[in-house]
N, C-alpha and C. Protein backbone atom coordinates (compact mmCIF):
# COMPACT_ATOMS: atom_id res chain seq x y z
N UNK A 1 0.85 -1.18 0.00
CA UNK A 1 0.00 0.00 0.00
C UNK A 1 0.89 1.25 0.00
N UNK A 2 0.52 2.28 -0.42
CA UNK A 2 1.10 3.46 -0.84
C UNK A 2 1.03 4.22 0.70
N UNK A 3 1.77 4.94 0.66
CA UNK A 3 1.83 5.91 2.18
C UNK A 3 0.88 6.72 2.02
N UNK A 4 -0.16 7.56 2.77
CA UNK A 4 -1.20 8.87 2.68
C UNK A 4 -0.58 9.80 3.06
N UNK A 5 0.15 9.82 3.71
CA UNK A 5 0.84 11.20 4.62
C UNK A 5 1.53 12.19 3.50
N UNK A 6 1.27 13.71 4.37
CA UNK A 6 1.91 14.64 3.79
C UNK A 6 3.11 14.30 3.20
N UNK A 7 3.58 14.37 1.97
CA UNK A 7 4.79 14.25 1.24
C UNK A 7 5.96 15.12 2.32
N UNK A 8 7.17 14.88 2.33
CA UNK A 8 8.41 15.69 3.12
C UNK A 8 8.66 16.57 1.75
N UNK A 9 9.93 17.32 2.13
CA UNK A 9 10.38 17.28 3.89
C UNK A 9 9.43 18.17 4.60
N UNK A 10 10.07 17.87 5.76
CA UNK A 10 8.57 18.65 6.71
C UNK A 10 9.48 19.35 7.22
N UNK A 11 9.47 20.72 8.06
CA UNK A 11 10.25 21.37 8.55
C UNK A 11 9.75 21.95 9.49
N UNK A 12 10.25 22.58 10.42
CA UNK A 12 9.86 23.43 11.99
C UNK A 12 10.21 24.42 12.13
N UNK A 13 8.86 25.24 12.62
CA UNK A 13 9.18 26.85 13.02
C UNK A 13 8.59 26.87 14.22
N UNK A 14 9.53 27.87 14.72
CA UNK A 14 8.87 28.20 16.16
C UNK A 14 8.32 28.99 16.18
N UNK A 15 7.32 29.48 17.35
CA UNK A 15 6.56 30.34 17.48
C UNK A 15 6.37 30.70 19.07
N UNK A 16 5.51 32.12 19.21
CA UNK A 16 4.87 32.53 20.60
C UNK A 16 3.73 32.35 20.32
N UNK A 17 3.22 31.95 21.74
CA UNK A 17 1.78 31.77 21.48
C UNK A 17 1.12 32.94 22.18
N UNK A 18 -0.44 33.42 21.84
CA UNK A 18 -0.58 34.83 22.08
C UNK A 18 -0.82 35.21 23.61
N UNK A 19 -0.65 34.17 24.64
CA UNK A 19 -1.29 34.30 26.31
C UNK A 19 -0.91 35.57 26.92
N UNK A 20 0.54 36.19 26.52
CA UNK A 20 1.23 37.11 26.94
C UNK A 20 2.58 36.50 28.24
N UNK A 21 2.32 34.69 27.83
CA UNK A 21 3.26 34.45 28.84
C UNK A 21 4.55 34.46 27.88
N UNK A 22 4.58 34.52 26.66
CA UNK A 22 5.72 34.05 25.86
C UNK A 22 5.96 32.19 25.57
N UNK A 23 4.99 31.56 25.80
CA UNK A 23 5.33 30.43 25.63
C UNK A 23 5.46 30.03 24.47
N UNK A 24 6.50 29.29 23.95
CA UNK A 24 7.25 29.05 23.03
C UNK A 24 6.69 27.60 22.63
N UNK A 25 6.04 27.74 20.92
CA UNK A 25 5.96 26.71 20.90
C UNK A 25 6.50 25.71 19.03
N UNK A 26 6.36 24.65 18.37
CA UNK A 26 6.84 24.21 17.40
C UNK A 26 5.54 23.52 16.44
N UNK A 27 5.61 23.91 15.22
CA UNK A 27 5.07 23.54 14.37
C UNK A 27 5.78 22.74 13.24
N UNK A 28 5.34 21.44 12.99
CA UNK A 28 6.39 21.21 11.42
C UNK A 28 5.11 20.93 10.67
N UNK A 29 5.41 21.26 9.56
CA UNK A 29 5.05 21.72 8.23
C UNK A 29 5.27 21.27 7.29
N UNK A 30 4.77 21.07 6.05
CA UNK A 30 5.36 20.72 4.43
C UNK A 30 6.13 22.04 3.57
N UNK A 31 6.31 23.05 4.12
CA UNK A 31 6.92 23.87 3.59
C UNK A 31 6.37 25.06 3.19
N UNK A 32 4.98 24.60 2.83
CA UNK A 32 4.07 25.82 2.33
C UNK A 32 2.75 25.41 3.56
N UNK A 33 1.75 25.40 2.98
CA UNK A 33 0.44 25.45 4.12
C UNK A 33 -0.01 24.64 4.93
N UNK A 34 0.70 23.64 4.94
CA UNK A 34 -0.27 22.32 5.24
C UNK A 34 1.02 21.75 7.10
N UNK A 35 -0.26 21.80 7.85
CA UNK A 35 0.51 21.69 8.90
C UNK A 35 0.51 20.18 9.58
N UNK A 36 1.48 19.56 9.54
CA UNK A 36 1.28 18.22 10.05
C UNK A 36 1.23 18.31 11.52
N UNK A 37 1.62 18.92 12.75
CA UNK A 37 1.35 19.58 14.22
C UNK A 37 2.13 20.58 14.64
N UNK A 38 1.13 20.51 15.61
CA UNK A 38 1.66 21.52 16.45
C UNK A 38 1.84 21.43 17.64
N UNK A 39 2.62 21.81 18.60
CA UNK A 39 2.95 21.60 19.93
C UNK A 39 2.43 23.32 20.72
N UNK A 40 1.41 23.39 20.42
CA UNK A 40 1.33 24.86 20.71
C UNK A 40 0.33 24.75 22.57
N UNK A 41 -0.62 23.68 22.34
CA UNK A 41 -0.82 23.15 24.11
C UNK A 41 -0.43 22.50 24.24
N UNK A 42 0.82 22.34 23.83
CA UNK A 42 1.67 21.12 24.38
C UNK A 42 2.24 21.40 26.05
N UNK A 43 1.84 20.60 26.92
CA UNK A 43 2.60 21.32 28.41
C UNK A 43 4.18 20.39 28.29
N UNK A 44 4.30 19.50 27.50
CA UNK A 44 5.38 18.72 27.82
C UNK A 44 6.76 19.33 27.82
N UNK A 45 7.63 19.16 28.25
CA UNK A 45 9.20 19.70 28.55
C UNK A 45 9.86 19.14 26.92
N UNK A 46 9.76 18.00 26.78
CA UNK A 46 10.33 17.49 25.52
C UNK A 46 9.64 18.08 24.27
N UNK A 47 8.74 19.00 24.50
CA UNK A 47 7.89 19.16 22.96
C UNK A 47 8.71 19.26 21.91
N UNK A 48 10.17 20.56 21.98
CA UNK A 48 10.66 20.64 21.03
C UNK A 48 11.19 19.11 20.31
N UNK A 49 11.98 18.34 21.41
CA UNK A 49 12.28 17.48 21.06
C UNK A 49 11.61 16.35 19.71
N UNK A 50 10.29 16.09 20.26
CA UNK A 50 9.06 15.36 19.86
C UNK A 50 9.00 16.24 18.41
N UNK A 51 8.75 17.89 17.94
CA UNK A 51 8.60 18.24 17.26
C UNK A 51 9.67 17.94 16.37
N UNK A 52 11.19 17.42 16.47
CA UNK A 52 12.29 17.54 15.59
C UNK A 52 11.83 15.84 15.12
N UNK A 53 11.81 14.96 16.00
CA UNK A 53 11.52 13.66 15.49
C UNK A 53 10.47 13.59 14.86
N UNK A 54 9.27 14.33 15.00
CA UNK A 54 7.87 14.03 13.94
C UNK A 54 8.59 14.63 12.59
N UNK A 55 9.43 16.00 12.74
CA UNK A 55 9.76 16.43 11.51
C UNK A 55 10.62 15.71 10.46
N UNK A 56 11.05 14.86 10.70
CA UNK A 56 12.11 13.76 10.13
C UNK A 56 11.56 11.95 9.85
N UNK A 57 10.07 12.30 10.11
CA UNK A 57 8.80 11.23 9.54
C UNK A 57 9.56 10.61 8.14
N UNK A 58 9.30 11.81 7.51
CA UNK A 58 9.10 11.14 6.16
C UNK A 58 10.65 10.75 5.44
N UNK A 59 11.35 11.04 5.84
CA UNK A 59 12.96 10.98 6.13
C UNK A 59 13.42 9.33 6.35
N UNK A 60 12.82 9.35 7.43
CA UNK A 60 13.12 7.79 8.13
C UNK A 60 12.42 6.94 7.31
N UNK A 61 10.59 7.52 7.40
CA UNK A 61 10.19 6.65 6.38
C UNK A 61 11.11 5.96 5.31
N UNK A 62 11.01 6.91 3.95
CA UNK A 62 11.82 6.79 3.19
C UNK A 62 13.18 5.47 3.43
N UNK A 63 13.99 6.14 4.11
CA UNK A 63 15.53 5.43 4.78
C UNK A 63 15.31 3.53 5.22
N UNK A 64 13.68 3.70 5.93
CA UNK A 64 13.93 2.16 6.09
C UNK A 64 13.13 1.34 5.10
N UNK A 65 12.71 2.05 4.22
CA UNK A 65 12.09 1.36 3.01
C UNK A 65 12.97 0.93 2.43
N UNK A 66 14.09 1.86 2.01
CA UNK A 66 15.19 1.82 1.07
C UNK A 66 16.29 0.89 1.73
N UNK A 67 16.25 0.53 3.22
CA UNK A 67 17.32 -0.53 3.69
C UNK A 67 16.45 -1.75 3.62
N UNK A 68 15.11 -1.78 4.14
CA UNK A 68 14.43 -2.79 3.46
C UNK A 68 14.71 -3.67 2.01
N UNK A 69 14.80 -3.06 1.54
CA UNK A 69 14.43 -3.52 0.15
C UNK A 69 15.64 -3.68 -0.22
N UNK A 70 17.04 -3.55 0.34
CA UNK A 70 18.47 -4.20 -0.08
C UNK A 70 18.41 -5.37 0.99
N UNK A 71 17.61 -5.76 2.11
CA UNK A 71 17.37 -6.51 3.15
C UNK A 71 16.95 -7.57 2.35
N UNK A 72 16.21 -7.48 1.39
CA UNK A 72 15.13 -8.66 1.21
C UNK A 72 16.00 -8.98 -0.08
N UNK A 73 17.01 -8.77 -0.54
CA UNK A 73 17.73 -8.84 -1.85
C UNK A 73 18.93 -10.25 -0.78
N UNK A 74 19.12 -10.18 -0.06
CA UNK A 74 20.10 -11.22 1.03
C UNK A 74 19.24 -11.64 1.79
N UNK A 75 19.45 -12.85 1.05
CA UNK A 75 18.79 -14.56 1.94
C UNK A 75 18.88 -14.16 3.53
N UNK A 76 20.24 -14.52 3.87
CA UNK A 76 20.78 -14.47 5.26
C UNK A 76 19.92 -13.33 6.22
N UNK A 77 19.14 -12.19 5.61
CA UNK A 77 18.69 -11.11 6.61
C UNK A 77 16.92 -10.93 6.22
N UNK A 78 17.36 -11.71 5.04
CA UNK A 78 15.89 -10.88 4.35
C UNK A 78 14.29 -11.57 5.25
N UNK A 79 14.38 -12.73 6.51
CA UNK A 79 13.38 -13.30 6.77
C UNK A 79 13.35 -13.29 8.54
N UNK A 80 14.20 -12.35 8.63
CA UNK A 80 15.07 -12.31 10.54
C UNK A 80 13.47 -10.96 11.13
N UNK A 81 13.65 -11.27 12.40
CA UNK A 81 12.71 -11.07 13.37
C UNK A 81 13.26 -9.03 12.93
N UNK A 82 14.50 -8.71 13.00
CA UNK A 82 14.72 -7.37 12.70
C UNK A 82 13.63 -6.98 11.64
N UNK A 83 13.73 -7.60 10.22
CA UNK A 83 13.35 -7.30 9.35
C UNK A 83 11.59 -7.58 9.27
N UNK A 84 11.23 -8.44 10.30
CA UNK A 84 9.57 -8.21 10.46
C UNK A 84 9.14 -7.35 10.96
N UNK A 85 9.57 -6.75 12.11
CA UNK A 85 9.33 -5.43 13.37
C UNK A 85 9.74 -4.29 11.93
N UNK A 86 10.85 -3.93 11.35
CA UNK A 86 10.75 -2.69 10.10
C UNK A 86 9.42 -2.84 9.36
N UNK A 87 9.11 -4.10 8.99
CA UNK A 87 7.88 -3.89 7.88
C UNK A 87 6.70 -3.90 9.01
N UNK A 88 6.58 -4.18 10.02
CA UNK A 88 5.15 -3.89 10.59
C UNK A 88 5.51 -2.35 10.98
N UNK A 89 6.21 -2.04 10.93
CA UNK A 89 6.78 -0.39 11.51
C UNK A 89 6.12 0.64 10.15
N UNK A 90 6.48 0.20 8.98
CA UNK A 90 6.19 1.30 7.96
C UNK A 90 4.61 0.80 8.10
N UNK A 91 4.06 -0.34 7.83
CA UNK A 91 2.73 -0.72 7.69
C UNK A 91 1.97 0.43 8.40
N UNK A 92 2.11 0.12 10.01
CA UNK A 92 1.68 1.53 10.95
C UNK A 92 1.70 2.73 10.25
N UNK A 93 2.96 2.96 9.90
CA UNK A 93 3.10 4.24 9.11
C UNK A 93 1.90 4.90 8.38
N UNK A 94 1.48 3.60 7.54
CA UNK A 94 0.84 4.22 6.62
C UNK A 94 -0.86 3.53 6.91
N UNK A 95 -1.24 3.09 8.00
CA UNK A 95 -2.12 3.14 8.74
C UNK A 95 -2.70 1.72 8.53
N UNK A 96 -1.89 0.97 8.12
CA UNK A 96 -1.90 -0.37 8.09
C UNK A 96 -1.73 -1.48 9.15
N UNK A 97 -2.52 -2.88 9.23
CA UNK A 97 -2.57 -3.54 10.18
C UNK A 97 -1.45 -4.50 9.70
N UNK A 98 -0.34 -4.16 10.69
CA UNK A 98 0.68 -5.38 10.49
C UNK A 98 0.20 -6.59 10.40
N UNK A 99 1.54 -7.08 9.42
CA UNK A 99 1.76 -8.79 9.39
C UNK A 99 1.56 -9.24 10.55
N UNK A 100 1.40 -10.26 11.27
CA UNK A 100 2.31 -11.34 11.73
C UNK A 100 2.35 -12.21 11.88
């Protein structure tokens, strides 16, 4: 199945939010309008954090498709417990009910 998600790269801007406390918060984005989140009520300490890893989605995506698929080209790796947990991983991704 094909992925649905916003195409990358996705990128992050920060922002104030308007309370007057200055709270600082992160949005990532497709570049132009389309906002994949926001951490703007976010109370968490890690938000920025969380915001840099959602922004690098489609990145990773991508990355373990592409080690996948040299995975399944070698006997020796292509049928190992690693390589089932990656493909139920993108499945999720793309809102799919894993193998198993």
């Amino acid at each position: 199945m094909e992925a649905k998600f916003t195409p990358g790269p996705w990128v992050i801007d920060a922002g104030f939010d308007g309370s007057g406390d200055f709270n600082q918060y992160w949005q990532v984005h497709d570049g132009s309008d389309a906002i994949v989140c926001s951490t703007m009520f976010c109370m968490a300490g890690n938000k920025e954090a969380n915001a840099h890893l959602i922004s690098t989605a489609p990145d990773l995506y991508e990355a373990l498709s592409d080690l996948l698929f040299l995975c399944r080209q070698t006997a020796e790796v292509s049928g190992t417990q690693e390589v089932k947990v990656a493909c139920a991983a993108l499945a999720k991704a793309r809102g799919e009910t894993p193998e198993t």
